[in-house]
Protein backbone atom coordinates (compact mmCIF):
# COMPACT_ATOMS: atom_id res chain seq x y z
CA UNK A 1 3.08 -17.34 0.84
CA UNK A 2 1.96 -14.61 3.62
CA UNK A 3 -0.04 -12.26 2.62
CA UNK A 4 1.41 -8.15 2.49
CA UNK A 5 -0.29 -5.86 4.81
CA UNK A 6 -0.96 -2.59 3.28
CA UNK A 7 -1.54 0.65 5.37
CA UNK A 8 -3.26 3.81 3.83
CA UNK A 9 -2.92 6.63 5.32
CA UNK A 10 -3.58 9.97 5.16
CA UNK A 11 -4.16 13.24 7.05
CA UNK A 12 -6.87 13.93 4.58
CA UNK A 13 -9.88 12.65 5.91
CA UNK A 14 -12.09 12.94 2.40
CA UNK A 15 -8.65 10.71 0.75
CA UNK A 16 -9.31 8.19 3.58
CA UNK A 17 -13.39 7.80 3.01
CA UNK A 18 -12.79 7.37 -0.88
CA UNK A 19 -9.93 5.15 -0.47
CA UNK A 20 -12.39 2.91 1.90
CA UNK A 21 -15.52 3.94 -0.50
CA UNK A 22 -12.87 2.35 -3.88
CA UNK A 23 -11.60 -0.69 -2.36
CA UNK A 24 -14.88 -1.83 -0.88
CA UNK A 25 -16.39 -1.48 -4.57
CA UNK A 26 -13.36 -2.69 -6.33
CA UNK A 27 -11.40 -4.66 -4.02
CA UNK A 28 -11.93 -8.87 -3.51
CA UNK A 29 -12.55 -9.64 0.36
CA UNK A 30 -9.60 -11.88 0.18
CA UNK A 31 -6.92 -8.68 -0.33
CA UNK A 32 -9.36 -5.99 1.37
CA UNK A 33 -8.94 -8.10 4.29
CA UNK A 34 -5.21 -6.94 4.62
CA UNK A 35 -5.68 -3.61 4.19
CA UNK A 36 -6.52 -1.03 6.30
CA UNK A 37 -7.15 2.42 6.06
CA UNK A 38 -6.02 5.37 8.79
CA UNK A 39 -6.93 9.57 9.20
CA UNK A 40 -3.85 10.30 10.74
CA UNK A 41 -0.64 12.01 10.26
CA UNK A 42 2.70 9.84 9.67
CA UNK A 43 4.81 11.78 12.37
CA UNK A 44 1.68 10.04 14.78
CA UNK A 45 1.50 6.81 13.22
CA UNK A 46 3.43 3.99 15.50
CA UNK A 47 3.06 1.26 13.30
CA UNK A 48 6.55 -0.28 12.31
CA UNK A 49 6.65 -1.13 8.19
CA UNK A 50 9.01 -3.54 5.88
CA UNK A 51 8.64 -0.80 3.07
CA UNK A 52 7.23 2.81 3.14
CA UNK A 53 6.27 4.46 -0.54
CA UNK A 54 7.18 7.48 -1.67
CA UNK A 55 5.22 9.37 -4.00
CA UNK A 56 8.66 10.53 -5.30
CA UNK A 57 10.17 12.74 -8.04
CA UNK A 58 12.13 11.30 -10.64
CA UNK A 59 15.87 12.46 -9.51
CA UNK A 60 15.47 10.54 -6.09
CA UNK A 61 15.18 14.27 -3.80
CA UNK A 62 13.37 13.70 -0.18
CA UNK A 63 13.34 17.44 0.31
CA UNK A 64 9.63 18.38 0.22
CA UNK A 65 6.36 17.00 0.80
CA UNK A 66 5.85 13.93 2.03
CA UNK A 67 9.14 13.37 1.02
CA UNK A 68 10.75 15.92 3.50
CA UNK A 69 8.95 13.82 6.38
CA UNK A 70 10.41 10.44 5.24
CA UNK A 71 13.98 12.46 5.07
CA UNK A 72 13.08 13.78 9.18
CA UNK A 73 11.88 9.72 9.72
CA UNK A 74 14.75 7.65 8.38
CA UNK A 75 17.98 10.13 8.16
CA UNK A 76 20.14 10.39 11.26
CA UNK A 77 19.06 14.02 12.54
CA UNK A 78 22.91 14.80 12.01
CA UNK A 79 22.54 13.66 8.27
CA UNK A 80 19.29 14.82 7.23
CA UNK A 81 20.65 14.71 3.30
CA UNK A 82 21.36 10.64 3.76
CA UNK A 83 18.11 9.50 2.64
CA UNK A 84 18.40 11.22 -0.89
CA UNK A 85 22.19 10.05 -1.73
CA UNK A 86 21.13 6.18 -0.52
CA UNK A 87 18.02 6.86 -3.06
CA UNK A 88 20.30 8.43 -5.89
CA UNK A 89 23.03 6.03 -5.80
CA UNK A 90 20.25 3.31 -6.70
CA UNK A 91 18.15 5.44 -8.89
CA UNK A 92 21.96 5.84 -10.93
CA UNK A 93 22.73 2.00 -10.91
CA UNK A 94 19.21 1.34 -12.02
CA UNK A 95 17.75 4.26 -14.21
CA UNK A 96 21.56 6.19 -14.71
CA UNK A 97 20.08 8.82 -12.20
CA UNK A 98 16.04 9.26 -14.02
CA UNK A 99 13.51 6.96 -12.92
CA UNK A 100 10.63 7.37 -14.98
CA UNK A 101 7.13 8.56 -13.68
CA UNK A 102 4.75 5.33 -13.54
CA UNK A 103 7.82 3.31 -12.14
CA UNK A 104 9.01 1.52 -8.84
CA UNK A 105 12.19 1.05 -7.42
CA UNK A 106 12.97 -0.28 -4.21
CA UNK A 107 15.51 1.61 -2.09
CA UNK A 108 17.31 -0.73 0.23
CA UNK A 109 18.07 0.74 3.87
CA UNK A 110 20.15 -2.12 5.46
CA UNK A 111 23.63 -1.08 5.85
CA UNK A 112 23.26 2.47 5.36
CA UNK A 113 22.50 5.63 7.38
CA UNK A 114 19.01 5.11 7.14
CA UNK A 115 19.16 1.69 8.39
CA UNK A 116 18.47 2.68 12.20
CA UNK A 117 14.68 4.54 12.01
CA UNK A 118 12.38 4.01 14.64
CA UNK A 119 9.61 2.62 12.22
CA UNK A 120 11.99 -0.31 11.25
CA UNK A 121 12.02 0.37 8.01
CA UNK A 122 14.32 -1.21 5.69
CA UNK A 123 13.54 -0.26 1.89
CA UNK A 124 11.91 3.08 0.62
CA UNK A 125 9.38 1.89 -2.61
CA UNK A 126 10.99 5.17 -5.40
CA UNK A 127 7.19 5.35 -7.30
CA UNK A 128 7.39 8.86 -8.78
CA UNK A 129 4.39 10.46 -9.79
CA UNK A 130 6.55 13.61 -11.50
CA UNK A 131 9.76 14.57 -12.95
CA UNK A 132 9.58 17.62 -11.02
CA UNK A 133 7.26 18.80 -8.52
CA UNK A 134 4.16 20.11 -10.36
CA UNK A 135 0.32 19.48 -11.13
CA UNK A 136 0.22 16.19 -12.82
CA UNK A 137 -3.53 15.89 -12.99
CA UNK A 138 -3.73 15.93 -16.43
CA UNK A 139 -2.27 12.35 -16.47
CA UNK A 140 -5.35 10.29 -16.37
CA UNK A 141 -3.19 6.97 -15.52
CA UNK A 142 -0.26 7.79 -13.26
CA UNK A 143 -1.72 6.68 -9.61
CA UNK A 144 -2.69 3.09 -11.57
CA UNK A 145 0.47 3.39 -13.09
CA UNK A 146 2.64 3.77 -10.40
CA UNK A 147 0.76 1.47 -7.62
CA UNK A 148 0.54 -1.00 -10.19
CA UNK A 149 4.11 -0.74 -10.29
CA UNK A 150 4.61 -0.94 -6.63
CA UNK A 151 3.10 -3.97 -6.31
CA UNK A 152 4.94 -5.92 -9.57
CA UNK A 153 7.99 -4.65 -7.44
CA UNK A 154 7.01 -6.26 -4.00
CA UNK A 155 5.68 -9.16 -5.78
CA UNK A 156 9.25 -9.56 -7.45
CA UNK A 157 11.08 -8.95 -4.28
CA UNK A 158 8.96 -11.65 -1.91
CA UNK A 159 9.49 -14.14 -4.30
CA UNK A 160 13.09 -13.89 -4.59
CA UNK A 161 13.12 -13.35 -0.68
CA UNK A 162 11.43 -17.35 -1.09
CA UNK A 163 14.33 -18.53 -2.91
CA UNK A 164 17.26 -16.46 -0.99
CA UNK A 165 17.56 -16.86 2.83
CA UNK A 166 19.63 -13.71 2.85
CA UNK A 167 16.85 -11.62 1.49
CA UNK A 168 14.45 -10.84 4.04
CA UNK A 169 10.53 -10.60 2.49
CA UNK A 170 8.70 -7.44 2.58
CA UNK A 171 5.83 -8.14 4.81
CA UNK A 172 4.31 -4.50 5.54
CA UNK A 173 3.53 -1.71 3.61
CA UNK A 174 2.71 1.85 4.29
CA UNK A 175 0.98 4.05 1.38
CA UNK A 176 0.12 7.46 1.83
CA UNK A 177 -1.64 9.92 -1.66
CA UNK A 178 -0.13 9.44 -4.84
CA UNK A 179 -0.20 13.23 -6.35
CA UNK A 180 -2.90 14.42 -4.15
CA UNK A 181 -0.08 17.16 -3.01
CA UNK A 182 1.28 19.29 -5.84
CA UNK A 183 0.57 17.36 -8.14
CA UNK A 184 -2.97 18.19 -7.91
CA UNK A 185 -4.65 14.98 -8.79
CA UNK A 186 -8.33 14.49 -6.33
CA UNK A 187 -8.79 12.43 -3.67
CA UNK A 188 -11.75 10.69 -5.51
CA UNK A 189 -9.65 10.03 -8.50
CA UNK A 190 -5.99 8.93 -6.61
CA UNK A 191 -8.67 6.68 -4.42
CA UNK A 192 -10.16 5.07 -7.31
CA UNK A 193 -6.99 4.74 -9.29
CA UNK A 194 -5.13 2.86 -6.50
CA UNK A 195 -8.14 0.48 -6.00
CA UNK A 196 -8.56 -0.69 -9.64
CA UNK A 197 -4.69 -0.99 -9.84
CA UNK A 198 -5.12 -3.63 -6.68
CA UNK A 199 -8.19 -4.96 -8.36
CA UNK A 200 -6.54 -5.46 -11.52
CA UNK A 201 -3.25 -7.19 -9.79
CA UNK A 202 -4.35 -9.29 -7.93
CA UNK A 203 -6.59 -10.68 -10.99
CA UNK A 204 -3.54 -11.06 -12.53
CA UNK A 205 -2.22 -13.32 -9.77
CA UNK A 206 -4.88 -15.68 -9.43
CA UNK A 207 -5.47 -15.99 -13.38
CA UNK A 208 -2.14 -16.11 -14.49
CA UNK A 209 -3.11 -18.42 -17.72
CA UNK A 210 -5.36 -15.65 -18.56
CA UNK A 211 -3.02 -12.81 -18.12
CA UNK A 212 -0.26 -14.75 -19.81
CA UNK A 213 -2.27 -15.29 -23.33
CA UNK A 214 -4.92 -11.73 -23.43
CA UNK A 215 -6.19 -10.58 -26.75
CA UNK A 216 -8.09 -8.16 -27.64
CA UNK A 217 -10.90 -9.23 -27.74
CA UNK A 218 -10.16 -10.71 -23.96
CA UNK A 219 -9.02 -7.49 -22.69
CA UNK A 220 -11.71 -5.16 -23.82
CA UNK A 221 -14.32 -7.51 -22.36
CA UNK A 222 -12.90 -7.34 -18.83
CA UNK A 223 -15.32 -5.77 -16.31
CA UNK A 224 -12.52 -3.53 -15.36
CA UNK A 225 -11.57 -2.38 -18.50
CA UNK A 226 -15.12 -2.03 -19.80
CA UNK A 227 -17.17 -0.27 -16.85
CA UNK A 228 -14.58 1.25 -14.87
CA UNK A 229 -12.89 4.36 -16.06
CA UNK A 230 -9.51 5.70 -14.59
CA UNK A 231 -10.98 9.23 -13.97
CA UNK A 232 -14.53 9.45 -12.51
C-alpha cells in the first residue's frame, strides 16, 4: 500500500526544531522518510492535502484558533459557519454531539459546502485535545493520545478505501500543534508526544503478532515504554 505523507507545520519555529529533534530520535527511517517538517504559517502553505487535523474541541466549533483558520480555508466566504455544522452533524451521528478528548473522527468534505477549498481537501481529522478551550497541560497523555488516534483512523480509512472503489484513500496529511495554543502544553513535550505515538504505531504495524498477544511482562519491557517517558 502507498505510504501517507505527513506535513508538520507550524509558525513556531522552537515546535518545528523539537518536532525534527523527536522524530529523528524516535522515528524509524522507513516512516521519517515521509514526513516532513515546515516553519511557516498555514494561510502561506500551498501544499494541497487528502486530510487536514484539527486540534479540535469536543462539540465540533471551528471558531478560534487554528480552528478559525480551517473555518476561513474550507467554508465558502459567504458561509463561514459551514465547516462547524458539516463537523457537528458527524460528531452527532458518531459521538450524539461529544467526541471525547484523545479521539479521532474523520469529517468528510465531499458533497458539502466545504467540498470546493483551494487546498483540495476532502476530510477534516476531529482529534480534540479539550472539551472546551482551556490549559490542558496537566494531561500528561493527550498529544499521544490523540495522534495515536489519528493514525488508527487513517489506517482504518485506507484500508477500506483498498476494498471500496468508491472510497478514495487518504494519501496526505497536514498536522499542525496539538495543545501548544490554549491549551498550554510545550513545544518539547507536544513534539515528543507525537513522535513516540508514530514510533509506537508503526511498531504496531509491522509486529502485528506481537501487538495482538502483549502481556505484561511484554509491554513493560518495550524500549518505549521503559526509557521513554510521555513528559520530558
Amino acid at each position: 500500500m502507498q505510504a501517507v505523507e505527513f506535513t508538520l507545520f507550524s509558525i513556531d519555529e522552537d515546535l518545528v526544531d523539537e518536532w525534527k529533534g523527536s522524530f529523528q530520535a524516535l522515528v524509524p527511517s522507513d516512516l521519517l522518510d515521509h514526513t516532513s517538517f515546515v516553519h511557516t504559517s498555514f494561510k502561506d502553505m500551498t501544499t494541497t492535502f487528502d486530510c487536514l487535523v484539527s486540534p479540535a474541541n469536543s462539540f465540533g466549533r471551528f471558531d478560534g484558533g487554528f480552528d478559525q483558520i480551517l473555518t476561513e480555508t474550507l467554508a465558502p466566504p459567504e458561509d463561514q459557519s459551514a465547516l462547524t455544522r458539516v463537523a457537528q452533524a458527524v460528531l452527532y451521528e458518531r459521538w450524539v454531539g461529544f467526541a471525547p478528548p484523545g479521539t479521532c473522527t474523520l469529517v468528510p468534505l465531499t458533497d458539502t459546502p466545504c467540498s470546493a477549498n483551494r487546498v483540495g481537501c476532502r476530510y477534516v481529522a476531529l482529534c480534540p485535545t479539550m472539551r472546551l478551550p482551556a490549559s490542558v497541560s496537566w494531561h500528561k497523555e493527550i498529544v499521544h493520545n490523540c495522534v495515536w488516534s489519528l493514525l488508527v483512523e487513517i489506517d482504518r480509512h485506507n484500508r477500506q478505501a483498498a476494498a471500496d472503489a468508491s472510497l478514495a484513500p487518504i494519501r496526505s496529511v497536514g498536522i499542525t500543534g496539538f495543545g501548544t495554543g490554549v491549551g498550554g502544553i510545550s513545544a518539547k513535550v507536544c513534539a515528543r508526544q507525537t513522535a513516540l505515538a508514530f514510533a509506537y504505531f508503526h511498531d504496531a504495524k509491522t509486529n502485528p503478532e506481537k501487538w495482538k498477544s502483549l502481556s505484561w511482562h511484554a509491554i513493560k519491557d518495550m524500549p518505549l515504554v521503559r526509557r521513554l517517558p510521555m513528559d520530558d
